[in-house]
C-alpha atoms as a PDB file:
ATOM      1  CA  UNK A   1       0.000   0.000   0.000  1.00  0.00           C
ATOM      2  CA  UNK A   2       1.377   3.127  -1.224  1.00  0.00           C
ATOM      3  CA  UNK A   3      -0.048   5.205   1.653  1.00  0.00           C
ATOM      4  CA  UNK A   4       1.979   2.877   4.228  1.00  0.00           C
ATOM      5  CA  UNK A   5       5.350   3.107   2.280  1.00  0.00           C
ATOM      6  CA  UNK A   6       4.933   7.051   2.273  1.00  0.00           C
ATOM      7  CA  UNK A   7       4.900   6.969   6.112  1.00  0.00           C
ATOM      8  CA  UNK A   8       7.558   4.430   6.058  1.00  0.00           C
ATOM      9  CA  UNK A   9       9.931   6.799   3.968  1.00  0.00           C
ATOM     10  CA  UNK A  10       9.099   9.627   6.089  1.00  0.00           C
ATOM     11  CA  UNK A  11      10.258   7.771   9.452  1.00  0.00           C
ATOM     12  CA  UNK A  12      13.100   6.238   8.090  1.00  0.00           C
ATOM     13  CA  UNK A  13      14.552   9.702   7.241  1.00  0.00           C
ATOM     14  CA  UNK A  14      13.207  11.532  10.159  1.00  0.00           C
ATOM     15  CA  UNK A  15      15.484   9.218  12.028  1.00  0.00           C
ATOM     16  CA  UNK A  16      18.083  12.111  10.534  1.00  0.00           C
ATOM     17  CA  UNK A  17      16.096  15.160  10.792  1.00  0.00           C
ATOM     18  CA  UNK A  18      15.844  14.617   6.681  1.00  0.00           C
ATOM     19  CA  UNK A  19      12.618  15.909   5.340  1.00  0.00           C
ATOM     20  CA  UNK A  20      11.943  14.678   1.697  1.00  0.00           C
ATOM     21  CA  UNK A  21      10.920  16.811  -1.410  1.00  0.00           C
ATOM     22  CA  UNK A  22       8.276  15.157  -3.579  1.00  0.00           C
ATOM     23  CA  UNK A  23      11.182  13.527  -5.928  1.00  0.00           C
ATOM     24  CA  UNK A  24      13.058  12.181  -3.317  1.00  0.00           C
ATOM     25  CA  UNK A  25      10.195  11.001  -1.699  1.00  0.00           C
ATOM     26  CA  UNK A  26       8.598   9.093  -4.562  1.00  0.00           C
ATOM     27  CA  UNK A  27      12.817   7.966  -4.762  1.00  0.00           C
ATOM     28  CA  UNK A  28      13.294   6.497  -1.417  1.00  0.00           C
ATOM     29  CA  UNK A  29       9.363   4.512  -1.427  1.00  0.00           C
ATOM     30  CA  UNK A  30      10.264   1.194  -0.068  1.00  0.00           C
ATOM     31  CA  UNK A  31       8.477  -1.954  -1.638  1.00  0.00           C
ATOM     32  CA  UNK A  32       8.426  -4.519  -4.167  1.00  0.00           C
ATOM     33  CA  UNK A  33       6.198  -2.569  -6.661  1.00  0.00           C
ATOM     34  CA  UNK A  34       7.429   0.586  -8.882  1.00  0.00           C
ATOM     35  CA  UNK A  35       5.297   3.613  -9.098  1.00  0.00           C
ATOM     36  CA  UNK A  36       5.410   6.338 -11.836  1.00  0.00           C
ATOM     37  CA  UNK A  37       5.953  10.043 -10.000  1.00  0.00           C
ATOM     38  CA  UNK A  38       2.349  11.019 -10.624  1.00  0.00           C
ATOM     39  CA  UNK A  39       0.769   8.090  -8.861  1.00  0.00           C
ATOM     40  CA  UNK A  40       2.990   8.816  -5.781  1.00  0.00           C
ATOM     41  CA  UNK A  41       2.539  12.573  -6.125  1.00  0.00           C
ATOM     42  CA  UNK A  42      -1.363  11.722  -6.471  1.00  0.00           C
ATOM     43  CA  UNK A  43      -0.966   9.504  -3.027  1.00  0.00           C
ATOM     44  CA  UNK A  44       1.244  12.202  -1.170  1.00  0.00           C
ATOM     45  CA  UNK A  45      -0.995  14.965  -1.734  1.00  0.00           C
ATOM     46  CA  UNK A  46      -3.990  12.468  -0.253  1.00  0.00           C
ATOM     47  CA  UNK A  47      -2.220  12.099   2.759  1.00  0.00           C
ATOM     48  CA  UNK A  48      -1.538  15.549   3.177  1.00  0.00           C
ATOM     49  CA  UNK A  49      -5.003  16.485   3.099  1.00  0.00           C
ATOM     50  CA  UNK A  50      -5.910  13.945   5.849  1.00  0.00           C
ATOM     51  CA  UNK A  51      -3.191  14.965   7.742  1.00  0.00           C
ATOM     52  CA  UNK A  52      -1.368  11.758   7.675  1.00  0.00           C
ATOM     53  CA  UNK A  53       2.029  14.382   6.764  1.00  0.00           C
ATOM     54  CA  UNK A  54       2.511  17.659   6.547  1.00  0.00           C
ATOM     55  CA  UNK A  55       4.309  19.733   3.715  1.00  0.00           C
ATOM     56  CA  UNK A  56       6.214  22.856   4.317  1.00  0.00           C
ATOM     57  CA  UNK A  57       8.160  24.893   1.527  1.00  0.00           C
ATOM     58  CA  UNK A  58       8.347  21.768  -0.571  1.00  0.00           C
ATOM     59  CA  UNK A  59       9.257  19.304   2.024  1.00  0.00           C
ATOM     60  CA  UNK A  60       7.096  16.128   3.266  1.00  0.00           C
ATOM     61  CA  UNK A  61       7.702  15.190   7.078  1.00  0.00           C
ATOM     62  CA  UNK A  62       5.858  13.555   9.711  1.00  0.00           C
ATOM     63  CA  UNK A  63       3.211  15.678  11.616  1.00  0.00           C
ATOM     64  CA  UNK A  64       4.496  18.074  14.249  1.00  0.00           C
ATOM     65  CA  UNK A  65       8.114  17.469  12.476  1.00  0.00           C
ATOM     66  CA  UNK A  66       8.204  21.269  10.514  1.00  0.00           C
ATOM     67  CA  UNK A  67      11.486  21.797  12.481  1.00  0.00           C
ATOM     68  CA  UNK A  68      13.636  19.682  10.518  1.00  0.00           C
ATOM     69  CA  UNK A  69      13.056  21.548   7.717  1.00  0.00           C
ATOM     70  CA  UNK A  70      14.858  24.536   9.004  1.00  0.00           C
ATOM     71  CA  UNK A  71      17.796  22.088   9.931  1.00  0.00           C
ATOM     72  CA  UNK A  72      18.001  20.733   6.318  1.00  0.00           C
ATOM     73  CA  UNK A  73      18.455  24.261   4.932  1.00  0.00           C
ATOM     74  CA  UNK A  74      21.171  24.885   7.387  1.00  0.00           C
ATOM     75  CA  UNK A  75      22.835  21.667   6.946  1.00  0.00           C
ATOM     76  CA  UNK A  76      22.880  22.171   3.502  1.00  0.00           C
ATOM     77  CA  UNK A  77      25.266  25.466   3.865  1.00  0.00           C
ATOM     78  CA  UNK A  78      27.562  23.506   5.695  1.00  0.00           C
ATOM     79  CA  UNK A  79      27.624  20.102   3.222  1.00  0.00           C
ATOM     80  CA  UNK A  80      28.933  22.960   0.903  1.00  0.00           C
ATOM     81  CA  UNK A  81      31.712  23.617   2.613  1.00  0.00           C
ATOM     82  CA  UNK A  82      32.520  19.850   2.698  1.00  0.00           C
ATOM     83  CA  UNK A  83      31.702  19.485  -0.866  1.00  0.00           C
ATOM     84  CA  UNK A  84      34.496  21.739  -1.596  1.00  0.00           C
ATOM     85  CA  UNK A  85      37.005  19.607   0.610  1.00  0.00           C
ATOM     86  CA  UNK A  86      35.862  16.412  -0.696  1.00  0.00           C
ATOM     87  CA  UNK A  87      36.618  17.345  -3.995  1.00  0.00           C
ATOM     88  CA  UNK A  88      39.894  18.535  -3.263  1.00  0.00           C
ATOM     89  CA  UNK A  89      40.238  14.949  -2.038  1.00  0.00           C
ATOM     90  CA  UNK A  90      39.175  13.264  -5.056  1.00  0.00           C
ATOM     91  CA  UNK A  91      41.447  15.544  -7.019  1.00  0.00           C
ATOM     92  CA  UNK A  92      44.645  13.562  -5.434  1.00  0.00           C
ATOM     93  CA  UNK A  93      42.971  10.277  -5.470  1.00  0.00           C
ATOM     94  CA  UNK A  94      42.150  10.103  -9.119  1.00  0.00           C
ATOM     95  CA  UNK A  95      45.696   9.875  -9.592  1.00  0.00           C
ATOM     96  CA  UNK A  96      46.122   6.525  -8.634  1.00  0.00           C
ATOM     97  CA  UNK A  97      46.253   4.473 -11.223  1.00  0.00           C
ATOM     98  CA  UNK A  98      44.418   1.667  -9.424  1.00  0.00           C
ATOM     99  CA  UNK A  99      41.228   3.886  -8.125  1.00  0.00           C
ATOM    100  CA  UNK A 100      38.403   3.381 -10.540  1.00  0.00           C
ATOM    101  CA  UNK A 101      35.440   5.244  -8.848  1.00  0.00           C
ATOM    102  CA  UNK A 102      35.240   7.351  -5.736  1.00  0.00           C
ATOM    103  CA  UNK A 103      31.811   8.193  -4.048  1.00  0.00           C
ATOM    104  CA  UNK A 104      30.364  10.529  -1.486  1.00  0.00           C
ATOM    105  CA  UNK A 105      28.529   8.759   1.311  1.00  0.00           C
ATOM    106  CA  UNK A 106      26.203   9.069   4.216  1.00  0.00           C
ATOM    107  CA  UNK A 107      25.023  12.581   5.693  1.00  0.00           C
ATOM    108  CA  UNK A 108      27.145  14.467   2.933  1.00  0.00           C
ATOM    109  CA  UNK A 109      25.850  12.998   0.030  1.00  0.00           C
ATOM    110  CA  UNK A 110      22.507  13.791   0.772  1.00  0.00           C
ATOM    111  CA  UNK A 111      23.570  17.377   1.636  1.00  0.00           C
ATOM    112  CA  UNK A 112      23.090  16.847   5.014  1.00  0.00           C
ATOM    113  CA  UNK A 113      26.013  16.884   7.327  1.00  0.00           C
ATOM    114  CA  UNK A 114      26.357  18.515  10.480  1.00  0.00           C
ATOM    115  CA  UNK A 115      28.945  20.519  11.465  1.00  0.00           C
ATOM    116  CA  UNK A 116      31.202  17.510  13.529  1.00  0.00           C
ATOM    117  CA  UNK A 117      30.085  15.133  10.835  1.00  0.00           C
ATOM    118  CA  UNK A 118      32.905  13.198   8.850  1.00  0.00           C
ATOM    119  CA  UNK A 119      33.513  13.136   5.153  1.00  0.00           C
ATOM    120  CA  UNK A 120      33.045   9.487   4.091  1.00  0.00           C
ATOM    121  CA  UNK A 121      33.856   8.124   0.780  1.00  0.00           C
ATOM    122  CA  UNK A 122      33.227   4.853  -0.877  1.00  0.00           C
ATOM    123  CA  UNK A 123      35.456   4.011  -3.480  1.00  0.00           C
ATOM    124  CA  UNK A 124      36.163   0.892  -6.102  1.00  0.00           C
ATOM    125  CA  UNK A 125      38.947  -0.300  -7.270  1.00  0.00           C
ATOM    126  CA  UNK A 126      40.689  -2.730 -10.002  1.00  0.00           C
ATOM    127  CA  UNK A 127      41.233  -6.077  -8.727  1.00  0.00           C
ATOM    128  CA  UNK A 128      44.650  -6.650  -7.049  1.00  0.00           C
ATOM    129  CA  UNK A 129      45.013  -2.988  -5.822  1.00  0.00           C
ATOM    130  CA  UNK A 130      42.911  -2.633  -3.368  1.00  0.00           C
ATOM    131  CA  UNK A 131      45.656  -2.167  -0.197  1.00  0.00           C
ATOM    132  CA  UNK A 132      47.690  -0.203  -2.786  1.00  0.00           C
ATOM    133  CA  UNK A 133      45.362   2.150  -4.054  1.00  0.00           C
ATOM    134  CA  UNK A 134      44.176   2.706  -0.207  1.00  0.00           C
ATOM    135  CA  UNK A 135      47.403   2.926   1.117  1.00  0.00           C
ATOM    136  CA  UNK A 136      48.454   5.487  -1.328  1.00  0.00           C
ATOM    137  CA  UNK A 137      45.268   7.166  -0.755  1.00  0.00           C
ATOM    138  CA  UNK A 138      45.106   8.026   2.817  1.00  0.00           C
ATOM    139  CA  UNK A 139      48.378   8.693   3.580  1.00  0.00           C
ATOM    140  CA  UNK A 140      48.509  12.154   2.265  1.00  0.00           C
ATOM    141  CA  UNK A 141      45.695  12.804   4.879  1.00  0.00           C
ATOM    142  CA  UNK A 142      46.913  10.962   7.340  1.00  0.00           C
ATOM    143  CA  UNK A 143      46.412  14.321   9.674  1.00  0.00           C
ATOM    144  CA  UNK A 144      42.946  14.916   8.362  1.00  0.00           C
ATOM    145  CA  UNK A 145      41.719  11.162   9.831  1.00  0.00           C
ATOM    146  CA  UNK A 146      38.616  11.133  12.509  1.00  0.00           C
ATOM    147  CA  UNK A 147      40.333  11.043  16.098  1.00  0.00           C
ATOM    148  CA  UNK A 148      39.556  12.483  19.279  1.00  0.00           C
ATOM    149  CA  UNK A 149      39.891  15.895  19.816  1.00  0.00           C
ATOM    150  CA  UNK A 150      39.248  16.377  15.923  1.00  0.00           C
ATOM    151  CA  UNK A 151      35.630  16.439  14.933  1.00  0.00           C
ATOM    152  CA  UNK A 152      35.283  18.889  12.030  1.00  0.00           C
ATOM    153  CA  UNK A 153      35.777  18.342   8.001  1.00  0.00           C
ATOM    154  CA  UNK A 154      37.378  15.034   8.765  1.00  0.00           C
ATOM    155  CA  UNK A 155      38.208  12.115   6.231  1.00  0.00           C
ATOM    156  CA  UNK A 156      36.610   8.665   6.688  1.00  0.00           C
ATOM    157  CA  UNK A 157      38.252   6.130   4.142  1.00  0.00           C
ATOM    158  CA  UNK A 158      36.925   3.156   5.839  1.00  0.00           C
ATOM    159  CA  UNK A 159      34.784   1.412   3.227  1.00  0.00           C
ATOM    160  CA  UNK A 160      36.769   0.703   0.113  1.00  0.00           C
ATOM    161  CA  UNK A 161      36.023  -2.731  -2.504  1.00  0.00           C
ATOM    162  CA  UNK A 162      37.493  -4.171  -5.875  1.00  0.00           C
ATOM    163  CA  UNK A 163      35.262  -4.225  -9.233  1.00  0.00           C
ATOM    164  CA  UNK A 164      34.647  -7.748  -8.484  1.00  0.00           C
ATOM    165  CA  UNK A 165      33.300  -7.559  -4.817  1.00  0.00           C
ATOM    166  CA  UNK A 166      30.756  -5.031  -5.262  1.00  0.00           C
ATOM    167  CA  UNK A 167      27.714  -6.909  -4.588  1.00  0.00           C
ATOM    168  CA  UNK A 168      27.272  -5.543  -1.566  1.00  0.00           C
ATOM    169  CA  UNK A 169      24.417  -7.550   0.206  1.00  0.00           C
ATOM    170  CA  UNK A 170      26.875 -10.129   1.942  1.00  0.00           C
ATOM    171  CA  UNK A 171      27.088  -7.352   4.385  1.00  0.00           C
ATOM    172  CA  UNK A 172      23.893  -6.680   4.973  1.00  0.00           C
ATOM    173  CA  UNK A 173      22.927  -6.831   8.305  1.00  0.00           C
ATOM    174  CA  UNK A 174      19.941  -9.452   9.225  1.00  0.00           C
ATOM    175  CA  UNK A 175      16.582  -9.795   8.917  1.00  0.00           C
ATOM    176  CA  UNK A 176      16.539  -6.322   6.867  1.00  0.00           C
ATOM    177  CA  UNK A 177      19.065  -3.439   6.742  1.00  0.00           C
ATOM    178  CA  UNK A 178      16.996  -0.876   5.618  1.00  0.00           C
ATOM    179  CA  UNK A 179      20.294   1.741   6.276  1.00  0.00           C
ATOM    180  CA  UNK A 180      22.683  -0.405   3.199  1.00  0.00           C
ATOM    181  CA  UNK A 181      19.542   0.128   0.645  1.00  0.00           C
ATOM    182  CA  UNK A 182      19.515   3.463   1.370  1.00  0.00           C
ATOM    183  CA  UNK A 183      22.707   4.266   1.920  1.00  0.00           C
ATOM    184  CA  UNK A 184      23.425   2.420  -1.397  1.00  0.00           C
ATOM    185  CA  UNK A 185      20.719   4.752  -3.450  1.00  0.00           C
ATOM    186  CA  UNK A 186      22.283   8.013  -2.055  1.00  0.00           C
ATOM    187  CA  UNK A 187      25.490   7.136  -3.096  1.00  0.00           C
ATOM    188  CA  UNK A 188      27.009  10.393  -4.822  1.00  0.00           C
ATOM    189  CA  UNK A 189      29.855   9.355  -7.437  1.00  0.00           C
ATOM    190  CA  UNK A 190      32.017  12.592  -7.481  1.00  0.00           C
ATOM    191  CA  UNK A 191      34.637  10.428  -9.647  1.00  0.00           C
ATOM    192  CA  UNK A 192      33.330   8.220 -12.106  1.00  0.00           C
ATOM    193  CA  UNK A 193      35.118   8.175 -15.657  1.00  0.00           C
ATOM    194  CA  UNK A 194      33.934   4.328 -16.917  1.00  0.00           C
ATOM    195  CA  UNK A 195      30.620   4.553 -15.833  1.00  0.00           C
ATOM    196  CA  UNK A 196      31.313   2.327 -12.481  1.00  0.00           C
ATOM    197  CA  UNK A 197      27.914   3.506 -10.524  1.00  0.00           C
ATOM    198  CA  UNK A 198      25.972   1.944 -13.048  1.00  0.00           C
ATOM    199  CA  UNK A 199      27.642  -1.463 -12.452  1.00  0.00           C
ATOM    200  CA  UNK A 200      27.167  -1.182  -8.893  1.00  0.00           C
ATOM    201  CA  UNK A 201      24.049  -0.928  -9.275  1.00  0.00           C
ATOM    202  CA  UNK A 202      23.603  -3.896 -11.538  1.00  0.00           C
ATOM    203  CA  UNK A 203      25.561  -6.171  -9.017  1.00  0.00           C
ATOM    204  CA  UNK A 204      23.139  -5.372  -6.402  1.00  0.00           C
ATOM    205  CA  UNK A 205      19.184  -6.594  -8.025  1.00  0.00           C
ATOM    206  CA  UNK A 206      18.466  -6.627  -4.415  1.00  0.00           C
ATOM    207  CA  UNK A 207      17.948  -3.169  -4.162  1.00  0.00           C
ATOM    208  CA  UNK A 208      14.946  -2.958  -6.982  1.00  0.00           C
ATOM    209  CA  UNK A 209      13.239  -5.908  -4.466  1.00  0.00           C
ATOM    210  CA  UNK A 210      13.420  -3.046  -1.683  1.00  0.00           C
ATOM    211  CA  UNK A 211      13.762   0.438  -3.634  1.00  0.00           C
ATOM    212  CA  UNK A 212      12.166  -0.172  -6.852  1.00  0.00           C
ATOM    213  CA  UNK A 213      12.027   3.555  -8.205  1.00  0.00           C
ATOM    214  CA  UNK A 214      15.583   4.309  -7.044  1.00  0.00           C
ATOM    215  CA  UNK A 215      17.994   4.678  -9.700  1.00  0.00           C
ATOM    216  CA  UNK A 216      22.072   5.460  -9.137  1.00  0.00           C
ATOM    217  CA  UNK A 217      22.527   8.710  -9.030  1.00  0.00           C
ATOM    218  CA  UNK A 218      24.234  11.253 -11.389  1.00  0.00           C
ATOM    219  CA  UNK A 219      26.143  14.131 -10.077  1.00  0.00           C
ATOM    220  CA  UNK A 220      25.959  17.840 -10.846  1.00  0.00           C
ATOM    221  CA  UNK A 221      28.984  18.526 -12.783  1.00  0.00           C
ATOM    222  CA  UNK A 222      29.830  21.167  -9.837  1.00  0.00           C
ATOM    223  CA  UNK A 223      29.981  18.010  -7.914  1.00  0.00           C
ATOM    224  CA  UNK A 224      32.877  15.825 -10.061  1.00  0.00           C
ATOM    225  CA  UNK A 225      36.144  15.524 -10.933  1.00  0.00           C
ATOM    226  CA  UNK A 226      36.968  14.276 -14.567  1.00  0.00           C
ATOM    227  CA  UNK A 227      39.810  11.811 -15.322  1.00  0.00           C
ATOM    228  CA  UNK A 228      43.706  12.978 -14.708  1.00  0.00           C
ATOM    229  CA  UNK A 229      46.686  12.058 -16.899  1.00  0.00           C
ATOM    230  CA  UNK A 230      48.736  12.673 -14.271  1.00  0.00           C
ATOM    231  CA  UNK A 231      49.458   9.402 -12.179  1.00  0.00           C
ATOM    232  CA  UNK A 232      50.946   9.224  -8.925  1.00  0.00           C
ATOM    233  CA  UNK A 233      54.961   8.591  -9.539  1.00  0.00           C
ATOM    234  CA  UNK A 234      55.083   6.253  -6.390  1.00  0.00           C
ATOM    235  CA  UNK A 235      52.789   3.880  -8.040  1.00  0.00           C
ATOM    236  CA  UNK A 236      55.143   2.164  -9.911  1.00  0.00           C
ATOM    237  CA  UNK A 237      58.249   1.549  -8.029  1.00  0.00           C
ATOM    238  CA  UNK A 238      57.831  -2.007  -7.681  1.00  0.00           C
ATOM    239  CA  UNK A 239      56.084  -5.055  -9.488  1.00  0.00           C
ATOM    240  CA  UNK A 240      51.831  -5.027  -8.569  1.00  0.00           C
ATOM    241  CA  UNK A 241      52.105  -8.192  -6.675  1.00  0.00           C
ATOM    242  CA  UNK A 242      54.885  -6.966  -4.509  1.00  0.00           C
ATOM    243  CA  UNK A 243      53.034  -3.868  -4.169  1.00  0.00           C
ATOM    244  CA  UNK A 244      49.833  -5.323  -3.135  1.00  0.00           C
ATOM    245  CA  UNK A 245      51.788  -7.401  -0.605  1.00  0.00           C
ATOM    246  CA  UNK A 246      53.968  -4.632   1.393  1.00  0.00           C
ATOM    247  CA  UNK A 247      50.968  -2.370   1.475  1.00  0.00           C
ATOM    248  CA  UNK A 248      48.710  -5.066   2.913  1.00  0.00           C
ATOM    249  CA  UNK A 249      51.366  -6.268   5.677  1.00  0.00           C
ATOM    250  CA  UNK A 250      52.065  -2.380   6.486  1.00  0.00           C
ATOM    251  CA  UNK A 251      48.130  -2.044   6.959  1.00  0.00           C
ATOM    252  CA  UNK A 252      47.453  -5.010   8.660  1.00  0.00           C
ATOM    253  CA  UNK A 253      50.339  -4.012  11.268  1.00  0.00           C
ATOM    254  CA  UNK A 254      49.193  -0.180  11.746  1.00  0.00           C
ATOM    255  CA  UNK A 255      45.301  -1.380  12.384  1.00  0.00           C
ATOM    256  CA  UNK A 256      43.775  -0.651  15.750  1.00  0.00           C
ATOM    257  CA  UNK A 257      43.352  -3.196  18.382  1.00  0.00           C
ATOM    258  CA  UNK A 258      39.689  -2.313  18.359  1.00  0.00           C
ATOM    259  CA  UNK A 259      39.555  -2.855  14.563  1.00  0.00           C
ATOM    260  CA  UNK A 260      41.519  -5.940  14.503  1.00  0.00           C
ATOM    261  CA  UNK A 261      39.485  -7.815  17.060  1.00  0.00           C
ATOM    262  CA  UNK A 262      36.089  -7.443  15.763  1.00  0.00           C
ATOM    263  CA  UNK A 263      38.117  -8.305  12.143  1.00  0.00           C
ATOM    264  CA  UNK A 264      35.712 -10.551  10.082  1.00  0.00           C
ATOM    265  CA  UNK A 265      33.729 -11.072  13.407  1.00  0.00           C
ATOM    266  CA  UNK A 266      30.321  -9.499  11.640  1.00  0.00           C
ATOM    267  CA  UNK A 267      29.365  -7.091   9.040  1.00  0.00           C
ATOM    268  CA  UNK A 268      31.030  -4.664  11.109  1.00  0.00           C
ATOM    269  CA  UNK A 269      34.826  -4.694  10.207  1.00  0.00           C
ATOM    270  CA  UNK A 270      35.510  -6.788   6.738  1.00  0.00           C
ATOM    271  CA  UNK A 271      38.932  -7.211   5.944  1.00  0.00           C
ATOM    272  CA  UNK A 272      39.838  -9.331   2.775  1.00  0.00           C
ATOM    273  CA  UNK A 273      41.914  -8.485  -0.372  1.00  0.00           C
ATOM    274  CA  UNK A 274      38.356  -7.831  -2.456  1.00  0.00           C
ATOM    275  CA  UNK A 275      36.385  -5.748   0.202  1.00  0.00           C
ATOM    276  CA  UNK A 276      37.871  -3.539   3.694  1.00  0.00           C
ATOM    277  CA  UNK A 277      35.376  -2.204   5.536  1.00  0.00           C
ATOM    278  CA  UNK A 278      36.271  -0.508   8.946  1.00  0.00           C
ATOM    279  CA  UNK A 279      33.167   0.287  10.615  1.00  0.00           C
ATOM    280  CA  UNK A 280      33.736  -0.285  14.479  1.00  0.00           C
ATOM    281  CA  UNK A 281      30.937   2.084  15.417  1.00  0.00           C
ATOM    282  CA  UNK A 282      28.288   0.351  13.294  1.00  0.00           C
ATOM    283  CA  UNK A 283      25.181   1.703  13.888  1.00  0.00           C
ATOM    284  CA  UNK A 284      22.999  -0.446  11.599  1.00  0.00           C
ATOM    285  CA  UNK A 285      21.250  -2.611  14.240  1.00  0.00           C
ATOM    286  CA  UNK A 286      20.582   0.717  16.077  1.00  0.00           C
ATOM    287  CA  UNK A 287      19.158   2.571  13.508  1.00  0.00           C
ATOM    288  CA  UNK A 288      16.548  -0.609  12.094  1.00  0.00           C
ATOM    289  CA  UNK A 289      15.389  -0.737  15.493  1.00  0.00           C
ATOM    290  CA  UNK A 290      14.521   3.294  16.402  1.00  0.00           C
ATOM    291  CA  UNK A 291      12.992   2.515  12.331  1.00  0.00           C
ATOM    292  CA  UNK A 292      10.600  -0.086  13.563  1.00  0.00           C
ATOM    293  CA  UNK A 293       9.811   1.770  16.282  1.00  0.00           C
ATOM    294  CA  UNK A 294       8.921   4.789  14.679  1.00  0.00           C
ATOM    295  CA  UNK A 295       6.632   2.952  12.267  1.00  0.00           C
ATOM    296  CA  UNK A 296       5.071   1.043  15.381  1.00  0.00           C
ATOM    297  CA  UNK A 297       4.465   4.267  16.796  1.00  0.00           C
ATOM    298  CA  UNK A 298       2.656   5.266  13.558  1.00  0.00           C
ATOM    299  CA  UNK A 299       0.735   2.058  12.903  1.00  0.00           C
ATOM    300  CA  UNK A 300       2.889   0.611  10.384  1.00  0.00           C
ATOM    301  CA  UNK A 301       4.059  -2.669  10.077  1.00  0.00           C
END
């Protein structure tokens, strides 16, 4: 029932103080059934007339929610600001000779980051460069790495994968993960010269079973960086295999005892030559379960 999935949308993302235009909303409509924009535009403007949402300035929230909308605007100034940064960021990175796409994730690539809020990127890789490209990557901002006592315009490279890992629902968390479909769909590519967001998408069908009018999405060309002929000289001082080998030892030795013990344990912290994912502070499980209770709280199953 469209009605339901409205209200589901709307709680998922008021979870983040996130109220949805009409686009976005009709975007993010969980379900196994696609709807054209003018059937869910039809159904939104239904339930804003009973009162099941409200609308303010072009945004859809719960009822009694028209705050966030003010906090969107302003969060939106300050994802500028990060914009700018990550870009900068990308600008070295494309360099490597290994790096195939880099993306913008979480908060900022909805627009929606908070001052203290890090700037995460996703980004793919050929196969058997993955510690290499990483290794060359985050070194330069080394300084510029999330640690106490440092909580502004930070760089999270914790979630990197090769071009033939990125089916990405062997990390989904169980029974649903609601956050990885999402998070997935918002995905901003900010570096993308062989079309690589498209193929993500394509190795994950499991997304059109939970978002079925999501489609990747395409950046603003004030939001890219195109393809470099420069390449990083340090890149090819020794044979790939070699490479790949010293830069995975040297990583493996400089990861946190927090990291390393929850290594492979879960979803949490994946560590294997096709997919690293550092995410000690997952807060999947968290978030699904304020979700359900939001939508128990509005009748919702």
């Amino acid at each position: 029932m469209m009605r339901q999935a409205i209200l589901k949308a709307l709680a998922y993302f008021d979870l983040f103080d996130y109220p949805l235009t009409l686009i976005e909303l009709w975007k993010y409509l969980p379900g196994l059934t696609p709807c054209s924009l003018e059937e869910a535009r039809q159904e939104v403007l239904k339930s804003r007339e009973t009162g099941a949402i409200e609308e303010l300035n072009g945004f859809f929230f719960l009822p009694g929610r028209g705050e966030i909308v003010r906090v969107r605007q302003q969060r939106y100034l300050i994802a500028e600001r990060k914009y700018r940064r990550a870009l900068r960021v990308a600008r070295w990175l494309r360099r490597i000779p290994g790096i195939r796409l880099i993306a913008v994730a979480n908060t900022l690539a909805w627009s929606h980051a908070a001052e203290a809020s890090d700037i995460d990127f996703f980004i793919i890789t050929r196969p058997g460069s993955l510690w290499t490209s990483r290794l060359l990557g985050v070194l330069p901002f080394f300084w510029a790495r999330p640690r106490p006592g440092r909580e502004r315009d930070t760089f999270c490279f914790s979630f990197w994968a090769t071009e033939t890992a990125l089916d990405l629902q062997k990390i989904a968390c169980q029974p649903s993960d609601p956050y990885l479909a999402y998070w997935l769909a918002s995905l901003v590519p900010v570096y993308d010269p062989d079309g690589l967001a498209e193929a993500l998408w394509e190795a994950n069908p499991w997304m059109s079973q939970y978002l079925p009018n999501a489609r990747p999405v395409i950046s603003s060309f004030r939001r890219r960086v195109t393809a470099s002929s420069r390449r990083s000289p340090t890149a090819v001082v020794a044979p790939r295999r070699l490479r790949e080998a010293a830069a995975r030892a040297a990583q493996l030795l400089w990861l946190p005892a927090g990291l390393r013990r929850l290594m492979n344990v879960d979803q949490r912290v994946v560590v294997t030559d096709e997919l690293l994912k550092f995410h000690e502070n997952d807060r999947r499980q968290e978030i699904f379960e304020r979700y359900q209770k939001r939508c128990g709280e509005l009748g919702i199953v």
